[in-house]
PDB file of N, CA and C in Angstrom:
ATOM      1  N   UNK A   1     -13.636  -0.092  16.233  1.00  0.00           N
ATOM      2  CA  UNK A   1     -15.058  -0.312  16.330  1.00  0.00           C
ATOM      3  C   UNK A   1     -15.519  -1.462  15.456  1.00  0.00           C
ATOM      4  N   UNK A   2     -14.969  -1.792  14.365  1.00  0.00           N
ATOM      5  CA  UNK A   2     -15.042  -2.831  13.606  1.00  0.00           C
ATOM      6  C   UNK A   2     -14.592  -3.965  13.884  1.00  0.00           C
ATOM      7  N   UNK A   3     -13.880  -4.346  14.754  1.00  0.00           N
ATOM      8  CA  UNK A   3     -13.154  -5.728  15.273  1.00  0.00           C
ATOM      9  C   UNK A   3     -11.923  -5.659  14.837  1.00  0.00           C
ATOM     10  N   UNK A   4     -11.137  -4.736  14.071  1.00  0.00           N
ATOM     11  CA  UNK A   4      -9.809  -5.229  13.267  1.00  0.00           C
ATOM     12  C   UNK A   4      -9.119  -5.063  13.957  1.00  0.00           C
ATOM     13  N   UNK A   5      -8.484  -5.717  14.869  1.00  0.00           N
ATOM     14  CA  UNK A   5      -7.550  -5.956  16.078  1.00  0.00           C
ATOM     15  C   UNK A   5      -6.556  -6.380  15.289  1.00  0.00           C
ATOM     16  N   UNK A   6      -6.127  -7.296  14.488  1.00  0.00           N
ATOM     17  CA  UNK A   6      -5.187  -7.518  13.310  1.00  0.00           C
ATOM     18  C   UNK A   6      -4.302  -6.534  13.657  1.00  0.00           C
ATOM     19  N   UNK A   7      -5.311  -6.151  12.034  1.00  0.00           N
ATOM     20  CA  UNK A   7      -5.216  -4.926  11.201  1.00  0.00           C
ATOM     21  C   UNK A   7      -4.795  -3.677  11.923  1.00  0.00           C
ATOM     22  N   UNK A   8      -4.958  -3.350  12.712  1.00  0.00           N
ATOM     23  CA  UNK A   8      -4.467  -2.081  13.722  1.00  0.00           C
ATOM     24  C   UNK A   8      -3.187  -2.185  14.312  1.00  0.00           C
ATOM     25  N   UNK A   9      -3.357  -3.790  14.964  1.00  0.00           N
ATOM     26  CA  UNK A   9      -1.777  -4.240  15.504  1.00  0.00           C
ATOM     27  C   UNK A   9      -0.455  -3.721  14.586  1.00  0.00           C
ATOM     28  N   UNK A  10      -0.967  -3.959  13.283  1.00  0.00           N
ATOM     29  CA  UNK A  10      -0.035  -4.062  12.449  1.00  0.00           C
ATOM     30  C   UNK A  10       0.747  -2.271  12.097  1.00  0.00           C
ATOM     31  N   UNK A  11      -0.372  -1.782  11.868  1.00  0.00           N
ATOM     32  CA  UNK A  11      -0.135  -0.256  11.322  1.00  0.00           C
ATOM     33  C   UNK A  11       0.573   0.056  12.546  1.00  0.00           C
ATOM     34  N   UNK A  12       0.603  -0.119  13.617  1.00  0.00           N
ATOM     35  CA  UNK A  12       0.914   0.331  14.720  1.00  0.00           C
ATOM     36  C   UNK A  12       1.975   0.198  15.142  1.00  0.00           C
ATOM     37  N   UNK A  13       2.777  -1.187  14.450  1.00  0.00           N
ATOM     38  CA  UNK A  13       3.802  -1.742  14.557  1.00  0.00           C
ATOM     39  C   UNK A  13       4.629  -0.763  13.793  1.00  0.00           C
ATOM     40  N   UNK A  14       4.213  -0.659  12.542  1.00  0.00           N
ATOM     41  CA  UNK A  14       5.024  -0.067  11.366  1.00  0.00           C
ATOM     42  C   UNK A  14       4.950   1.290  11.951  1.00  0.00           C
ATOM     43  N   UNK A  15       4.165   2.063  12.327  1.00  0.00           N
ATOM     44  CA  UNK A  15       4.427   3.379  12.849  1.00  0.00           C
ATOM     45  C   UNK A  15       5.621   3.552  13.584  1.00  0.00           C
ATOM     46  N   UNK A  16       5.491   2.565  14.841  1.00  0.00           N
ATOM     47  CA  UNK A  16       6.293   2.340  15.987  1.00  0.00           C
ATOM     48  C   UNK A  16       7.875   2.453  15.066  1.00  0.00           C
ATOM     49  N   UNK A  17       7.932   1.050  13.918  1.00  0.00           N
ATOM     50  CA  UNK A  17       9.167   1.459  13.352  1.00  0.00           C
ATOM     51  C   UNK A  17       9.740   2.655  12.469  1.00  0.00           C
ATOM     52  N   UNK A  18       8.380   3.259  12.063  1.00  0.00           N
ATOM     53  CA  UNK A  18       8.850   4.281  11.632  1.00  0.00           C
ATOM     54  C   UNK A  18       9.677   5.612  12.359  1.00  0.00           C
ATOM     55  N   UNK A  19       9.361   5.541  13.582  1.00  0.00           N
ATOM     56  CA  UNK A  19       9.609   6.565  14.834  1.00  0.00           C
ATOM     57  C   UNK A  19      10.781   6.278  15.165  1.00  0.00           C
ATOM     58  N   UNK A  20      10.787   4.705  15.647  1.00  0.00           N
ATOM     59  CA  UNK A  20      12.199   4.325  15.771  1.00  0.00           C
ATOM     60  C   UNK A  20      13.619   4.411  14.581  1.00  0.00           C
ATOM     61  N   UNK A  21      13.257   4.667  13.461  1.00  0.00           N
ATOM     62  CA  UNK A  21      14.471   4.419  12.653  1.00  0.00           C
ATOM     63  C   UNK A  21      15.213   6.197  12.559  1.00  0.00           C
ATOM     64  N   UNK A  22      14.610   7.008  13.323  1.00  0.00           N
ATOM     65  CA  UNK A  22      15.548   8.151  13.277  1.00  0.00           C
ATOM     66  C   UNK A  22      16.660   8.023  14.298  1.00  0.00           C
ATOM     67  N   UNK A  23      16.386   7.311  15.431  1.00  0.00           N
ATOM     68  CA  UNK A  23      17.390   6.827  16.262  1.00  0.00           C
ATOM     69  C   UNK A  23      17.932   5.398  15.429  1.00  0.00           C
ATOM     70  N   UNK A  24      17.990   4.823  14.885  1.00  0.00           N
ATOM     71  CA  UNK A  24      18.488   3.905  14.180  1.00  0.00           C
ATOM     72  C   UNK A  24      19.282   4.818  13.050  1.00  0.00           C
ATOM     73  N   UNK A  25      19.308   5.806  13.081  1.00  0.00           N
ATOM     74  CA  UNK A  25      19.474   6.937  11.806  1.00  0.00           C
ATOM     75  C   UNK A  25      20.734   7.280  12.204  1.00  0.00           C
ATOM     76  N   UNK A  26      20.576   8.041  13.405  1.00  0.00           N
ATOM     77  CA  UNK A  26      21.638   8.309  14.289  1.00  0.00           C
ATOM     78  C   UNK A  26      22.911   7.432  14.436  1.00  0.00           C
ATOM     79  N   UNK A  27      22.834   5.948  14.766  1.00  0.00           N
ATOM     80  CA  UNK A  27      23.880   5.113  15.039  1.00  0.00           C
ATOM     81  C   UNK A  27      24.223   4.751  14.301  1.00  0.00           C
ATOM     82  N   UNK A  28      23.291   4.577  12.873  1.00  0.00           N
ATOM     83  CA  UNK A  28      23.936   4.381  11.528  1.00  0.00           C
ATOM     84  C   UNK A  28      25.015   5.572  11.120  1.00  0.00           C
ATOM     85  N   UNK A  29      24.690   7.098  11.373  1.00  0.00           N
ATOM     86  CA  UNK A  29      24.996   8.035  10.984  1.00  0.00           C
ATOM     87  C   UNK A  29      26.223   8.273  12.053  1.00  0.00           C
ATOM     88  N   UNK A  30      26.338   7.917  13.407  1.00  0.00           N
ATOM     89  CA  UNK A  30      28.231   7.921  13.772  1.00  0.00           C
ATOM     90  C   UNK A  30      28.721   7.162  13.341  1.00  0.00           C
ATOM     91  N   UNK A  31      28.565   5.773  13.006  1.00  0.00           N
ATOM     92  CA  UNK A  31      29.430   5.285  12.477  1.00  0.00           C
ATOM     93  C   UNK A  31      30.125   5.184  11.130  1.00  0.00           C
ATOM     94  N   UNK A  32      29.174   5.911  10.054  1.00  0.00           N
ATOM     95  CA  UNK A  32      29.482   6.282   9.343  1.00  0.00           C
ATOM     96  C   UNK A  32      30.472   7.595   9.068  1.00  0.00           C
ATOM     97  N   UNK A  33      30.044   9.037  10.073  1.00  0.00           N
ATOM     98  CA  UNK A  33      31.217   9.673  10.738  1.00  0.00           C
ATOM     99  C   UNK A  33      32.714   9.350  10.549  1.00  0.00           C
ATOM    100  N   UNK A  34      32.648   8.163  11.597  1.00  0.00           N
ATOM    101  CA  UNK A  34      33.988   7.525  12.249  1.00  0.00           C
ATOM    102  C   UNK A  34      34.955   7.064  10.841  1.00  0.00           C
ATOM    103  N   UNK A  35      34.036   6.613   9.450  1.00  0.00           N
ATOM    104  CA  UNK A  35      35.168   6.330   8.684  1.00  0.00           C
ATOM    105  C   UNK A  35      34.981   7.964   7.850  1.00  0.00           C
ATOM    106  N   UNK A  36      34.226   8.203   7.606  1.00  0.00           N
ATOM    107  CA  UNK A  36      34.336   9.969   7.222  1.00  0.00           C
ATOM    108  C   UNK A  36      35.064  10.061   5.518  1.00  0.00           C
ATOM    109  N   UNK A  37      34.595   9.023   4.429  1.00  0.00           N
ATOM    110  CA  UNK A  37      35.537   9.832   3.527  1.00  0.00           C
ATOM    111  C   UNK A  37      34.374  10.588   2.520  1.00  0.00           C
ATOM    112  N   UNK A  38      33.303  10.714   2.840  1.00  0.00           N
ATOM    113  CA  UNK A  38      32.250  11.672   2.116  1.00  0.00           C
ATOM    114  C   UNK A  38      32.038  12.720   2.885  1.00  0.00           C
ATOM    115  N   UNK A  39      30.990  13.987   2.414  1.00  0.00           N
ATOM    116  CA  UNK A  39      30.347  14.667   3.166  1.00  0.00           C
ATOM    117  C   UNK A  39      29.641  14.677   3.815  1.00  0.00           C
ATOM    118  N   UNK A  40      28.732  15.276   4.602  1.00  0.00           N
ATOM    119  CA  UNK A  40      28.157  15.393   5.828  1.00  0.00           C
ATOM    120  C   UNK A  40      26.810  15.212   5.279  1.00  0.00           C
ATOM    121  N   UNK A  41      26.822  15.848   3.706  1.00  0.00           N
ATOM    122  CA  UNK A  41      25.112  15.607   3.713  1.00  0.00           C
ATOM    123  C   UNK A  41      24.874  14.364   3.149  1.00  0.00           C
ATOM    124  N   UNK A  42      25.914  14.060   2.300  1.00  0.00           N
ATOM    125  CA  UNK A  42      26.045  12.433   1.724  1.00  0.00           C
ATOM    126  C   UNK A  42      25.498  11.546   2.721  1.00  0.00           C
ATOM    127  N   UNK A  43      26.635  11.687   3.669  1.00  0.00           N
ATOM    128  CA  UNK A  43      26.654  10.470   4.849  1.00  0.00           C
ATOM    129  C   UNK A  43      24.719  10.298   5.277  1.00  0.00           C
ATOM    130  N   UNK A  44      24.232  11.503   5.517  1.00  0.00           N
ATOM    131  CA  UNK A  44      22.859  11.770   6.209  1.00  0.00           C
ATOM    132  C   UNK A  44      21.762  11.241   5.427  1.00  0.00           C
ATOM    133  N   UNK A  45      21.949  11.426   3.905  1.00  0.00           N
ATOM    134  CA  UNK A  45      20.652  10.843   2.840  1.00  0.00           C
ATOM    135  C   UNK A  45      21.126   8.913   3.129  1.00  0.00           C
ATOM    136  N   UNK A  46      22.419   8.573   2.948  1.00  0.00           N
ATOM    137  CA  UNK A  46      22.088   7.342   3.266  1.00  0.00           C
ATOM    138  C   UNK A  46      21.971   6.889   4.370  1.00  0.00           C
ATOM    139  N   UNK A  47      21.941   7.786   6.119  1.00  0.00           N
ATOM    140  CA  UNK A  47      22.043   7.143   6.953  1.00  0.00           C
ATOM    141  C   UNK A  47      20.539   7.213   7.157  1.00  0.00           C
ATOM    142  N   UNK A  48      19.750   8.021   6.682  1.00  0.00           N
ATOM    143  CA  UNK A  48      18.448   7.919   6.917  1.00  0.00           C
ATOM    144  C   UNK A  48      17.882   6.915   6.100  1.00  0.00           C
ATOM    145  N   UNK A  49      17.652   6.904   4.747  1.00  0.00           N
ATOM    146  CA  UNK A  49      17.374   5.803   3.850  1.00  0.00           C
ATOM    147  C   UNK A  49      17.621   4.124   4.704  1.00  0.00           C
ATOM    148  N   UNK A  50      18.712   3.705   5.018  1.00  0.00           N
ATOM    149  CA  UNK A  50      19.333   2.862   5.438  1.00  0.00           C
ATOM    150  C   UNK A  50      18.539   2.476   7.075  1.00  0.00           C
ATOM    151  N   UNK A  51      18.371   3.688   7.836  1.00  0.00           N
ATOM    152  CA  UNK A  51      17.670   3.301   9.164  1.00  0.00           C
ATOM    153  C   UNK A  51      15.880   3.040   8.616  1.00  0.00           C
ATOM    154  N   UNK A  52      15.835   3.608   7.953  1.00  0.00           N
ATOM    155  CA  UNK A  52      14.288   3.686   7.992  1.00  0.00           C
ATOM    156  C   UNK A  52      13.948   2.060   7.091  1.00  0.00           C
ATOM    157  N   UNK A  53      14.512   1.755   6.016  1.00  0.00           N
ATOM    158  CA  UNK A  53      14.589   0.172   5.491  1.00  0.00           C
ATOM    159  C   UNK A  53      14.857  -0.853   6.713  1.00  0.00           C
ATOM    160  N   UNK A  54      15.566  -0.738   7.452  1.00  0.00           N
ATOM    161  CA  UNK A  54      16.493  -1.171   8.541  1.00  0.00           C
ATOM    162  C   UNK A  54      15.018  -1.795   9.505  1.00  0.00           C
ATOM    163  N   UNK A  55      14.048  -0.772   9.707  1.00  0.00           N
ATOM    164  CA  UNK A  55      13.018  -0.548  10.756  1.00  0.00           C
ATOM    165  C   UNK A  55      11.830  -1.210  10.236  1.00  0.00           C
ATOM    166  N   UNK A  56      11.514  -1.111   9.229  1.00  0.00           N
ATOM    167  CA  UNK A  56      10.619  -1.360   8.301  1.00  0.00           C
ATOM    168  C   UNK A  56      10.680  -2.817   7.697  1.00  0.00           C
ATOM    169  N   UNK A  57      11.651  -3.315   7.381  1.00  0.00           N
ATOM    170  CA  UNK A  57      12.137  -4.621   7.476  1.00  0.00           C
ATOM    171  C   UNK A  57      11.650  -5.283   8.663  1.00  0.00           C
ATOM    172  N   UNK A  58      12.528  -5.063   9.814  1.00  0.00           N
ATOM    173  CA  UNK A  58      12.168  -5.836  10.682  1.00  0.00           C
ATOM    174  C   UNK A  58      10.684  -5.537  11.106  1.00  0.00           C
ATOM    175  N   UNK A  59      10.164  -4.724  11.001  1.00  0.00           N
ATOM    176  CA  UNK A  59       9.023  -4.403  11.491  1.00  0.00           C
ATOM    177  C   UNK A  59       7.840  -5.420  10.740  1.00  0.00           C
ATOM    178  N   UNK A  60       8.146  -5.484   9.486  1.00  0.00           N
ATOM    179  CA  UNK A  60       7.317  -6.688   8.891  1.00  0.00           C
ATOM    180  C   UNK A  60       7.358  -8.083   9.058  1.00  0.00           C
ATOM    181  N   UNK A  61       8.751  -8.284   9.563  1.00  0.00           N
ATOM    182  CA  UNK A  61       9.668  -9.161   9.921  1.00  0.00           C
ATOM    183  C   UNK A  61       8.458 -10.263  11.510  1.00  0.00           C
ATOM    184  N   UNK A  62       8.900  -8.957  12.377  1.00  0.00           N
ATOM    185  CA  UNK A  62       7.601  -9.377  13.607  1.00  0.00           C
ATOM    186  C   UNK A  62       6.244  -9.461  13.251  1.00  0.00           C
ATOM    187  N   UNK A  63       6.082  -8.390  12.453  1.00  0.00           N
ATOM    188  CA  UNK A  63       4.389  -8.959  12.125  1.00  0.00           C
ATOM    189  C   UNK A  63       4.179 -10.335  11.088  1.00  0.00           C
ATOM    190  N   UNK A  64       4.737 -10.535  10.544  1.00  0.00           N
ATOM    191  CA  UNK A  64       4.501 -11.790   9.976  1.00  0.00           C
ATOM    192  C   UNK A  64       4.385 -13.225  11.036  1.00  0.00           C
ATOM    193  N   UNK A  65       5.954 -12.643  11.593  1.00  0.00           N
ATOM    194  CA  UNK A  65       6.489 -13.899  12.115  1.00  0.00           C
ATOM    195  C   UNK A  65       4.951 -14.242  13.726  1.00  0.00           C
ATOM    196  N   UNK A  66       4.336 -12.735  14.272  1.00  0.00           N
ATOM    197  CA  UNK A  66       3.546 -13.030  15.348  1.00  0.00           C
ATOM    198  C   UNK A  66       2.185 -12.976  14.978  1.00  0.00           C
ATOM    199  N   UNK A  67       1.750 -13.140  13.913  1.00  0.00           N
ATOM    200  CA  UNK A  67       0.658 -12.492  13.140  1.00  0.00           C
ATOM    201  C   UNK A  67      -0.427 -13.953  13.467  1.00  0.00           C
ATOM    202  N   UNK A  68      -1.494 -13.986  14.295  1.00  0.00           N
ATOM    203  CA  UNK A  68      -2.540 -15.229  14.620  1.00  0.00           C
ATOM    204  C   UNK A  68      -2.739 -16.356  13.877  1.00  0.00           C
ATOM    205  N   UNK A  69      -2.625 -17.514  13.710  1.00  0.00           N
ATOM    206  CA  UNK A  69      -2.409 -18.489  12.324  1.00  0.00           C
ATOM    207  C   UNK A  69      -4.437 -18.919  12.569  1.00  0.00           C
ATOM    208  N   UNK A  70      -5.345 -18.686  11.668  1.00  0.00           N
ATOM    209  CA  UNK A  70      -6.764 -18.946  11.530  1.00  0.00           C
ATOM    210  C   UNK A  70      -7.114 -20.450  11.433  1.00  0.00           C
TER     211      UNK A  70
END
């Protein structure tokens, strides 16, 4: 209602990556599996940590890089 078309784009983006990095969580988390020399819950605190930076990164990454030049 305020005009912040920006500003909304943006949160929206970062949401979007936030949603996405549990499936980014996942592919981090078989391949980590596949070499297997920790535990199961080990592997999971960094495969989540790791997807969600992963998402969030790039996610700022596009908003910068598409963000309207004034």
């Amino acid at each position: 209602r305020k005009g912040r078309i920006d500003e909304h784009r943006a949160w929206m983006i970062r949401l979007f990556s936030w949603s996405m990095s549990i499936a980014t969580m996942r592919i981090i988390l078989g391949a980590f599996f596949y070499v297997q020399p920790w535990s199961d819950r080990d592997w999971f605190g960094i495969s989540l940590n790791l997807g969600l930076l992963v998402n969030l990164v790039a996610a700022e990454f596009w908003i910068t890089k598409t963000r309207k030049r004034v």
